[in-house]
Protein backbone atom coordinates (compact mmCIF):
# COMPACT_ATOMS: atom_id res chain seq x y z
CA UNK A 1 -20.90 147.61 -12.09
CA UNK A 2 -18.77 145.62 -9.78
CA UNK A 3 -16.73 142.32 -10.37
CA UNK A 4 -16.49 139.40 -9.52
CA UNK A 5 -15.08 136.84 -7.33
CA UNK A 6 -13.97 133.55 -8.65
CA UNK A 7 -12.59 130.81 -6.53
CA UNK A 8 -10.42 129.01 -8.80
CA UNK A 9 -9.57 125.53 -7.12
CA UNK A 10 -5.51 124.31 -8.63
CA UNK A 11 -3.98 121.31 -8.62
CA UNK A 12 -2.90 119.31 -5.61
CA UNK A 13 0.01 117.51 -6.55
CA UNK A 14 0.03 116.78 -10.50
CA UNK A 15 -0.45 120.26 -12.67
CA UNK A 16 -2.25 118.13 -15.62
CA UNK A 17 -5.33 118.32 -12.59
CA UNK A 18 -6.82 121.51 -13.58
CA UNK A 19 -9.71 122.16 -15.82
CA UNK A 20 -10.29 123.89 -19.02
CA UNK A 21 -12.62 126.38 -17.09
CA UNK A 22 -10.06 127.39 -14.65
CA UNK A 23 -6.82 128.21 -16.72
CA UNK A 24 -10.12 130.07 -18.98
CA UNK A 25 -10.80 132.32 -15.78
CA UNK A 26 -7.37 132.63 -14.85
CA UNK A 27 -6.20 134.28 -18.05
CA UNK A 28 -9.44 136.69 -18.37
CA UNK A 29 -9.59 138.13 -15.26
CA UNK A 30 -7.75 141.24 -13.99
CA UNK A 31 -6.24 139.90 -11.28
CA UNK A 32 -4.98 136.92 -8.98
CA UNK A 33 -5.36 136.81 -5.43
CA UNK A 34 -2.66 133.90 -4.16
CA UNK A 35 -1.84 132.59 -0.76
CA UNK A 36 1.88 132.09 -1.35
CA UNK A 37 2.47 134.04 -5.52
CA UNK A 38 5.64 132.03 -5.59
CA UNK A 39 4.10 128.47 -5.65
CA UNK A 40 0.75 129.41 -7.79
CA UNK A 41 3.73 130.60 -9.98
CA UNK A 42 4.76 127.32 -10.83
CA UNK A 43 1.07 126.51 -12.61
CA UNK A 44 0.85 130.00 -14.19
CA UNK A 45 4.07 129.05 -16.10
CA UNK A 46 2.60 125.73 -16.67
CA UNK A 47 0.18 127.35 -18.79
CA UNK A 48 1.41 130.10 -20.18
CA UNK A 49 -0.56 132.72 -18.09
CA UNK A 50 0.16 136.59 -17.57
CA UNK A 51 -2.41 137.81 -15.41
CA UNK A 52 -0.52 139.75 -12.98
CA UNK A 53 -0.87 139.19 -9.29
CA UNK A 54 -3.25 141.70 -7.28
CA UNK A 55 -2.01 140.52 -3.85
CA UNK A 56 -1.23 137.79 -1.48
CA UNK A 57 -3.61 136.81 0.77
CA UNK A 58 -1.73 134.36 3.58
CA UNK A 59 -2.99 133.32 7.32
CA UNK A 60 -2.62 136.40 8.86
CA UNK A 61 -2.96 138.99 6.06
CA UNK A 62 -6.70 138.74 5.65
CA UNK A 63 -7.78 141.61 7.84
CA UNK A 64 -5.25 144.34 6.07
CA UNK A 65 -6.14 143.34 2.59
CA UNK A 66 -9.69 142.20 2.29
CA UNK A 67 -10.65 145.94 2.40
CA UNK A 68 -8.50 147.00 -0.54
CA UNK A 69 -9.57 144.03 -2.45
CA UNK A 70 -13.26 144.31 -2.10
CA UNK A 71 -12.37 148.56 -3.20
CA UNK A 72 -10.99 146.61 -6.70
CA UNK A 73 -13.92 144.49 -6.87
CA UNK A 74 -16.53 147.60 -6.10
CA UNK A 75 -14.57 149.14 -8.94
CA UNK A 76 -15.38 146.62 -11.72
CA UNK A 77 -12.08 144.72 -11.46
CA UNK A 78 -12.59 140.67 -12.11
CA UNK A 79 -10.52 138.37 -9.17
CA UNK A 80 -9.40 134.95 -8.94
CA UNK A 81 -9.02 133.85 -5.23
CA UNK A 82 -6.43 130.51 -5.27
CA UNK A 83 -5.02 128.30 -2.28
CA UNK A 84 -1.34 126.97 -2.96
CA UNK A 85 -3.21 123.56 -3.88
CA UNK A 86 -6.87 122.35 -4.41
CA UNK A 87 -10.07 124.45 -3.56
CA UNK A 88 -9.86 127.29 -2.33
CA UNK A 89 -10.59 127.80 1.81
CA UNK A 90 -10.60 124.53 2.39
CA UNK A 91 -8.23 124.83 5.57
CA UNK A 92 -6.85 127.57 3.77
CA UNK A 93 -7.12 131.45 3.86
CA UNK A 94 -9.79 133.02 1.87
CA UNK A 95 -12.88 132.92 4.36
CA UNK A 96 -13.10 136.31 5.20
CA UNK A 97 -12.57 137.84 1.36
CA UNK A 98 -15.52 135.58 0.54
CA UNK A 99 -17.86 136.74 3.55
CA UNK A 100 -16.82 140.07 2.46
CA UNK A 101 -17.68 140.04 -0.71
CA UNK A 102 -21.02 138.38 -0.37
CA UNK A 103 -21.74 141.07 2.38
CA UNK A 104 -21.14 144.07 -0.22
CA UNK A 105 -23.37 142.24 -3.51
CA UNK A 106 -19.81 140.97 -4.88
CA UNK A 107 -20.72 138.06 -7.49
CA UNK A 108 -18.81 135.11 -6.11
CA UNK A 109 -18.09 132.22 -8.29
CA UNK A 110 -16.62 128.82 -7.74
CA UNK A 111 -14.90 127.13 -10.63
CA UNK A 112 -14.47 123.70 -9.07
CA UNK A 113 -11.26 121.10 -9.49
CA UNK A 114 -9.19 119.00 -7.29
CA UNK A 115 -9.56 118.46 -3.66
CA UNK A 116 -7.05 116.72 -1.39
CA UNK A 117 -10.83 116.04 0.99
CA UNK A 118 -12.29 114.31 -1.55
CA UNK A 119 -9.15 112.81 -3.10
CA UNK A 120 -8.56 110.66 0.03
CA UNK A 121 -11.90 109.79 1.19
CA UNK A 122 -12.45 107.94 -2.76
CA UNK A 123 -9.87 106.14 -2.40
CA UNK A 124 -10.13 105.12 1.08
CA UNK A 125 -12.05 102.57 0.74
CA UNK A 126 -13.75 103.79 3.54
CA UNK A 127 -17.98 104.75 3.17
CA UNK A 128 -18.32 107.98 1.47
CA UNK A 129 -22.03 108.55 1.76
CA UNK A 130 -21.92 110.37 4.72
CA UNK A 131 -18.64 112.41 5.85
CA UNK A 132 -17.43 115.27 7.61
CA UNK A 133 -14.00 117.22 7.41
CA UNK A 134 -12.18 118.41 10.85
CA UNK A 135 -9.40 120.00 9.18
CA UNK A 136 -5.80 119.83 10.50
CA UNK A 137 -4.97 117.93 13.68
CA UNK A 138 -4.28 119.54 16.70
CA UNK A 139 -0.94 120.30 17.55
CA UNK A 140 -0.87 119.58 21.33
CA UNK A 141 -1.50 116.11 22.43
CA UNK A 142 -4.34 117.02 24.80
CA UNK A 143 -5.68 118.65 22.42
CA UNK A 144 -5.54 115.76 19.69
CA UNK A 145 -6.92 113.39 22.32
CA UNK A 146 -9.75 115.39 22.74
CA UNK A 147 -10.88 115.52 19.35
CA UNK A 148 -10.36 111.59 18.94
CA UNK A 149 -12.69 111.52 22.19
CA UNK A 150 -15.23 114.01 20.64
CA UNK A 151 -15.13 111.64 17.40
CA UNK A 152 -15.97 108.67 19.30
CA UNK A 153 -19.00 108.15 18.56
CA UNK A 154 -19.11 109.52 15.20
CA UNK A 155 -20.65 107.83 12.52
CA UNK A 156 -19.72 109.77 9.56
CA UNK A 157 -15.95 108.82 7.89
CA UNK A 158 -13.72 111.76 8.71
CA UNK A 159 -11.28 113.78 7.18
CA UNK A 160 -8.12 114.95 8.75
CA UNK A 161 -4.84 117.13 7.33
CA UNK A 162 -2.01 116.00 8.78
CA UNK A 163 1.78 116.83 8.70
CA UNK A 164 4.89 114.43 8.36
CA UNK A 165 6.49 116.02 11.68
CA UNK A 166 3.34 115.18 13.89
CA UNK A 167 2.00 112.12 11.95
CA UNK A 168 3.69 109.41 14.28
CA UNK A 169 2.68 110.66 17.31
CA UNK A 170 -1.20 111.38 15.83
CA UNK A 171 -1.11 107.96 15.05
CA UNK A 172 0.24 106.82 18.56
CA UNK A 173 -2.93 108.92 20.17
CA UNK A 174 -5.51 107.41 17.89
CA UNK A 175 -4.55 104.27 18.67
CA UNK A 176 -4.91 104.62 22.38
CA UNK A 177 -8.40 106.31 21.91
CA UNK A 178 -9.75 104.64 19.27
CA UNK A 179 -7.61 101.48 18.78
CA UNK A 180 -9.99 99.33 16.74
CA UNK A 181 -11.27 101.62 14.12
CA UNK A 182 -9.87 101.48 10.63
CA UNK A 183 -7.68 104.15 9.61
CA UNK A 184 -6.21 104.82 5.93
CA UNK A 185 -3.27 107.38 5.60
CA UNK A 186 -2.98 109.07 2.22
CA UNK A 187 0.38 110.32 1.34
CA UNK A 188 1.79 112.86 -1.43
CA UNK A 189 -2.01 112.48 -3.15
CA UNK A 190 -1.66 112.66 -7.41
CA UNK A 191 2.05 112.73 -6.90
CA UNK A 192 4.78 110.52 -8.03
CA UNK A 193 4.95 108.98 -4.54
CA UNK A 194 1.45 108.39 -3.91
CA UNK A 195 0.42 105.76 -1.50
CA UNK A 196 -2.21 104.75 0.98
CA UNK A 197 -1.79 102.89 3.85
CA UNK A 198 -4.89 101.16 5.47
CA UNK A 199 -5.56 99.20 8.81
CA UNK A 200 -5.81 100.27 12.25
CA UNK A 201 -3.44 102.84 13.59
CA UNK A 202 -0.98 100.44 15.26
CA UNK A 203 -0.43 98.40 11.83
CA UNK A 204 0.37 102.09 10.09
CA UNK A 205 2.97 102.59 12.58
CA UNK A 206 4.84 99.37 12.28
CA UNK A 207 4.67 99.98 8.62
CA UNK A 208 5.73 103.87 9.03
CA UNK A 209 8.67 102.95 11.58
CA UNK A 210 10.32 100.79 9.32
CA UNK A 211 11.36 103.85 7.13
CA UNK A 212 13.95 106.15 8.14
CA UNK A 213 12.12 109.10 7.75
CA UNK A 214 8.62 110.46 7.43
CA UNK A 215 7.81 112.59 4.30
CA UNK A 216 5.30 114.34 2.50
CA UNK A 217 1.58 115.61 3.09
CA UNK A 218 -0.35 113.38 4.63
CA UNK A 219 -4.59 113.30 4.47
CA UNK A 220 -6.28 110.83 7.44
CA UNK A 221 -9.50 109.38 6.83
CA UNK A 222 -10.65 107.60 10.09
CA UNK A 223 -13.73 105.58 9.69
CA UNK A 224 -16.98 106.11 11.39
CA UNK A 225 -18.41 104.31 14.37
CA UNK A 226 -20.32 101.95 13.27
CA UNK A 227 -22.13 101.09 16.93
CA UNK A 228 -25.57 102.22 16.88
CA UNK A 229 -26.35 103.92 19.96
CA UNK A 230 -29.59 104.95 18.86
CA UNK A 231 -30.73 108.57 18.42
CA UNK A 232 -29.43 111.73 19.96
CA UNK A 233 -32.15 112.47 22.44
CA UNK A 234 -31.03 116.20 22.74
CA UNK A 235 -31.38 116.67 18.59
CA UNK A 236 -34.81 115.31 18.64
CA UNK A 237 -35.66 117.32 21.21
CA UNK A 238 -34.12 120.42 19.16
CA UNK A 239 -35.86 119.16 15.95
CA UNK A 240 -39.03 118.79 17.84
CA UNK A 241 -38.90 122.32 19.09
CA UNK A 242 -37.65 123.85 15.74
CA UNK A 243 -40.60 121.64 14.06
CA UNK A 244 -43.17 123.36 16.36
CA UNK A 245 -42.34 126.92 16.10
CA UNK A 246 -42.11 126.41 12.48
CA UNK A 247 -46.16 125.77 12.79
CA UNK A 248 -46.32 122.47 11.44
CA UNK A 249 -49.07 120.26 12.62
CA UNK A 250 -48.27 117.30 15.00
CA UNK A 251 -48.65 114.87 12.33
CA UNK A 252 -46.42 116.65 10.23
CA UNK A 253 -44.15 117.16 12.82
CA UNK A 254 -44.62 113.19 13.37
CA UNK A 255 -43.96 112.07 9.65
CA UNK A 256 -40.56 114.47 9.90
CA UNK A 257 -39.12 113.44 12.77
CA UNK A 258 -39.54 110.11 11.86
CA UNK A 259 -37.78 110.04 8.34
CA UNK A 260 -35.21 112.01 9.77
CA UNK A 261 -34.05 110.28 12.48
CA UNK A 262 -35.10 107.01 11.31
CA UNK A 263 -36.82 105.87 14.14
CA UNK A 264 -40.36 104.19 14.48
CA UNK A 265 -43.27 106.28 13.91
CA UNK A 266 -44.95 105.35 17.42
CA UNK A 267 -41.82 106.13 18.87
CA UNK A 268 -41.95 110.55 16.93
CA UNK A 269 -45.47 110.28 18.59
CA UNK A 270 -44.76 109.76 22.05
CA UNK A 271 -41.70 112.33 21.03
CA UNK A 272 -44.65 115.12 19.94
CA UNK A 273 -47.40 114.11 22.53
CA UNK A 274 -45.76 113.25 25.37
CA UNK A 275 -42.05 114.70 24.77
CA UNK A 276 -40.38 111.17 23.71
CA UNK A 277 -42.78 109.33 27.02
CA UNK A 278 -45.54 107.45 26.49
CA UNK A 279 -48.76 109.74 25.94
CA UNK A 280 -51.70 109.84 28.25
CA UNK A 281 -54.39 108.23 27.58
């Protein structure tokens, strides 16, 4: 009978975040799968846990050592995949153990905890209903303007990684593409230095170049636009021809595209009988 999986999610900052459930899995299983063994150390001590490490498993790694992991987990063995902080591949290696494993009929578990995503965005103060994560900012400047352009007209909050060596100069670049919309930078999250800064991106600078240096991890949450520029044409028109191969009738297809794109009911009829013009007749 094969193992399985779990994805254990550790504490971001302050070791007292980690649940009852996880230190539980990580001292019954056989084996610990770490990105970096040195730093998941540090919480194994913490808690006074022995399992031994079964590998690494860094950016880069993945392809050599998914295969001999999923051989331990086809062999009965019990694995705990962690990230160096929070959950598990969340902008952090682990993606393709995971597809792997669900692939071969591996039992994959989550045993949920802290998040640096979700950390930020709660304490934002920013809307939290509705939000999307882009991961870590580009590097390149081109590159970083073109994903503040893409986000334009986004109306979900977002969620960025960012680090102190390029958080200036992502700053500078949001605010010359998106100079009005409120920004709040989170910094060393459940650490002794916590602090969030909020406001638009050229008040976080003046506050940021008063200090003579820029430290820690950083987590942006940018805030959604909040024009409305109506619906997306081209996902209606999508929906509409998702809707209709599905074999739903048009007043189904009516009722649906209406409560999902919040728009007038008239207005998902002309969509279905006259693809979004007025029908004939």
């Amino acid at each position: 009978m094969p193992g399985t999986l779990y994805l254990v999610a550790l504490p971001i900052g302050n070791l007292e975040d980690i649940t009852i459930r996880a230190i539980r899995t990580l001292r019954s299983v056989d084996g610990i799968v770490a990105e970096d063994t040195r730093t998941t150390r540090r919480v194994l001590d913490r808690y006074r846990i022995d399992t031994p490490f079964f590998s690494s498993l860094f950016q880069g790694s993945e392809r050599k050592r998914v295969s001999w992991l999923i051989e331990q987990l086809r062999a009965g063995k019990d694995l705990a995949l962690v990230s160096d902080a929070g959950t598990p591949l969340i902008s952090d290696p682990g993606y393709p153990l995971v597809r792997a494993a669900v692939a071969d009929g591996v039992q994959v578990v989550p045993i949920p905890g802290p998040s640096a995503v979700l950390t930020a965005l709660i304490a934002s103060g920013l809307p939290s209903d509705r939000f999307c994560f882009e991961g870590a900012v580009p590097r390149r400047q081109g590159e970083r303007r073109a994903l503040f352009e893409r986000l334009r007209n986004e109306a979900r909050t977002v969620v960025l990684f960012e680090s102190p060596h390029r958080l200036l100069a992502t700053l500078e670049d949001l605010g010359a593409v998106l100079p009005d919309r409120t920004v709040t930078v989170a910094r060393e999250l459940t650490k002794l230095h916590e602090e969030f800064l909020r406001g638009h991106p050229e008040k976080i600078l003046d506050t940021l170049a008063t200090r003579e240096q820029v430290r820690g991890e950083y987590v942006i949450v940018l805030a959604g636009d909040s024009t409305d520029h109506g619906p997306d044409e081209e996902r209606i028109r999508q929906a509409l021809h998702a809707l209709r191969e599905s074999g739903l009738d048009n007043r189904a297809i009516v009722r649906v595209l209406a409560m999902g794109f919040g728009i007038p009911r008239n207005e998902a009829y002309r969509w279905v009988h006259g693809n979004g013009e007025s029908p004939e007749g």
